[in-house]
C-alpha atoms as a PDB file:
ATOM      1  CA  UNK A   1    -269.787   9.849  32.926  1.00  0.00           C
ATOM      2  CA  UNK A   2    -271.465   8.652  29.687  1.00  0.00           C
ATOM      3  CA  UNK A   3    -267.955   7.005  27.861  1.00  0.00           C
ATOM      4  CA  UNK A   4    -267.947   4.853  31.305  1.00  0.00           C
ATOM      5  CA  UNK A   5    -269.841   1.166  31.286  1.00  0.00           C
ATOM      6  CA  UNK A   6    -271.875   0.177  34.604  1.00  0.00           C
ATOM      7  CA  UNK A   7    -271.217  -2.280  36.191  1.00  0.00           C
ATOM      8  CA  UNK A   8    -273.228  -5.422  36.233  1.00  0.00           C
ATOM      9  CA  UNK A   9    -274.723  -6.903  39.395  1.00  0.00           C
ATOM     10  CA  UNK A  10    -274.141 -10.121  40.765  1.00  0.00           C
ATOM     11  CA  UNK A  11    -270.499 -11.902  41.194  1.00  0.00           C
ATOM     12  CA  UNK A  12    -267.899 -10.448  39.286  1.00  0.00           C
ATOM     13  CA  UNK A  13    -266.832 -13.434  36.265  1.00  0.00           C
ATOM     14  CA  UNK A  14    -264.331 -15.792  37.490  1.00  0.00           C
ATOM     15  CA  UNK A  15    -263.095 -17.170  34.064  1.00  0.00           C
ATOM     16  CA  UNK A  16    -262.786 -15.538  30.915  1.00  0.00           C
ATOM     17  CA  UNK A  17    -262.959 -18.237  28.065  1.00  0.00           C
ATOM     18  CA  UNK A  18    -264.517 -21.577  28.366  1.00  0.00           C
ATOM     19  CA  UNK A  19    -261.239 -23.498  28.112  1.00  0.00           C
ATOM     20  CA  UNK A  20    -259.988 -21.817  31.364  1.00  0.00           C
ATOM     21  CA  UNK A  21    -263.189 -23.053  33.192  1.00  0.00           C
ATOM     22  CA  UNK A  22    -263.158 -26.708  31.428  1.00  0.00           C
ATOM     23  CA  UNK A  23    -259.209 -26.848  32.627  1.00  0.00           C
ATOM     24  CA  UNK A  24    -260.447 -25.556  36.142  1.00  0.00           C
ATOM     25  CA  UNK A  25    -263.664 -28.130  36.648  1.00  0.00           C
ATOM     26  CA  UNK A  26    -261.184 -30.778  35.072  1.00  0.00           C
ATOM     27  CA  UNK A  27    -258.280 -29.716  38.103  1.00  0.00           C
ATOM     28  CA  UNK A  28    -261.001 -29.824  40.656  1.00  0.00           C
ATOM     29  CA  UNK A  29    -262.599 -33.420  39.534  1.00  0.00           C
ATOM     30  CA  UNK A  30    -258.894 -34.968  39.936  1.00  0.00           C
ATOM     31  CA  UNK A  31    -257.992 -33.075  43.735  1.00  0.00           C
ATOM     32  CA  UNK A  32    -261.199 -34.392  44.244  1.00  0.00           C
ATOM     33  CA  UNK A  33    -260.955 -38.502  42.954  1.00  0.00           C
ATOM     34  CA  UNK A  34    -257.530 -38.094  44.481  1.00  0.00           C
ATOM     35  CA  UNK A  35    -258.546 -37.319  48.176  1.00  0.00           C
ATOM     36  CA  UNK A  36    -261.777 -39.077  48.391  1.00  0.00           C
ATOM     37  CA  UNK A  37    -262.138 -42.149  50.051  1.00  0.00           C
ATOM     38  CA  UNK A  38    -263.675 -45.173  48.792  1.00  0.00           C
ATOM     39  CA  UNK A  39    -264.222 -48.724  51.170  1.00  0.00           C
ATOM     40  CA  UNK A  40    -265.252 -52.138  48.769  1.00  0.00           C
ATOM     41  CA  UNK A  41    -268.081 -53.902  50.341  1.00  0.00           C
ATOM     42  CA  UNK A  42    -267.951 -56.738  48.547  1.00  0.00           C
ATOM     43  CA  UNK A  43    -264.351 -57.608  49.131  1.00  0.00           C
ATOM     44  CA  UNK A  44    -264.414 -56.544  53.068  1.00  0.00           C
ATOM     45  CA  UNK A  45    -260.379 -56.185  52.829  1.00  0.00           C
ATOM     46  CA  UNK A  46    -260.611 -53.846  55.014  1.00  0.00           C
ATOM     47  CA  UNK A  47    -258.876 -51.113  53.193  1.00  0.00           C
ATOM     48  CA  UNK A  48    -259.524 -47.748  51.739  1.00  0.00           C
ATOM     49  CA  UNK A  49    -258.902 -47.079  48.373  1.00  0.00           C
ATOM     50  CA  UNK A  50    -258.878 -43.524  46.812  1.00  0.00           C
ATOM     51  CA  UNK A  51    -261.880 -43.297  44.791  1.00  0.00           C
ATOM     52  CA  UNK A  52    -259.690 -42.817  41.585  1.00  0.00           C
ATOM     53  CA  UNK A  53    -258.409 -45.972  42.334  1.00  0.00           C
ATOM     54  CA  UNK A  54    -261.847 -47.677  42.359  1.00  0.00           C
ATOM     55  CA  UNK A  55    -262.296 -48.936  38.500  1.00  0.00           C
ATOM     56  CA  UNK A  56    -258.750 -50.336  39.020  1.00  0.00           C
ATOM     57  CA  UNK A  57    -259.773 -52.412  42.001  1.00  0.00           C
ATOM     58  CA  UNK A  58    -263.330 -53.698  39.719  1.00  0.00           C
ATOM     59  CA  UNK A  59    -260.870 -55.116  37.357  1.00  0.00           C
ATOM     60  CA  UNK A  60    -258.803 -56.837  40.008  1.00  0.00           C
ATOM     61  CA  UNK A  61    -258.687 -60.935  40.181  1.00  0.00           C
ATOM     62  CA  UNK A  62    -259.836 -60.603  43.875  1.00  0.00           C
ATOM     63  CA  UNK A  63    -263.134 -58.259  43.634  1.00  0.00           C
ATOM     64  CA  UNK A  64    -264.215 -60.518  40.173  1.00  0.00           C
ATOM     65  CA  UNK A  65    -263.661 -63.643  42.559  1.00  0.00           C
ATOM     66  CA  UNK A  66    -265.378 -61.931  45.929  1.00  0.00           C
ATOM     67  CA  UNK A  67    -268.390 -60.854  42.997  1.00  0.00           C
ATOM     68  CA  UNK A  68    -268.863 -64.066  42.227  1.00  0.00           C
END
């Protein structure tokens, strides 16, 4: 009984190094960007975009016109 550790309370730990939970936030940032939908206002096209695809469409020739 005394060579054995207790065991802590709580959740067990998920990720064992830091780099395994950085590579883990960074996986769940992209599903995310890549699922989410995103709608311009200012250029009332009409279409969704993905929201990764949203500093693309701020440097398009059509949002920098319909900003104007």
């Amino acid at each position: 009984m005394e060579n054995q550790k207790k065991r802590g309370v709580g959740r067990p730990i998920k990720y064992l190094t830091q780099e395994e939970k950085k590579e883990a936030v960074k996986k769940q940032k992209s599903k995310y960007m890549l699922n989410k939908e995103w709608y311009c206002d200012i250029c009332n096209t009409g279409r969704n975009y993905t929201l990764a695809g949203k500093w693309c469409h701020f440097n398009t020739k059509k949002h920098i016109n319909n900003s104007r």
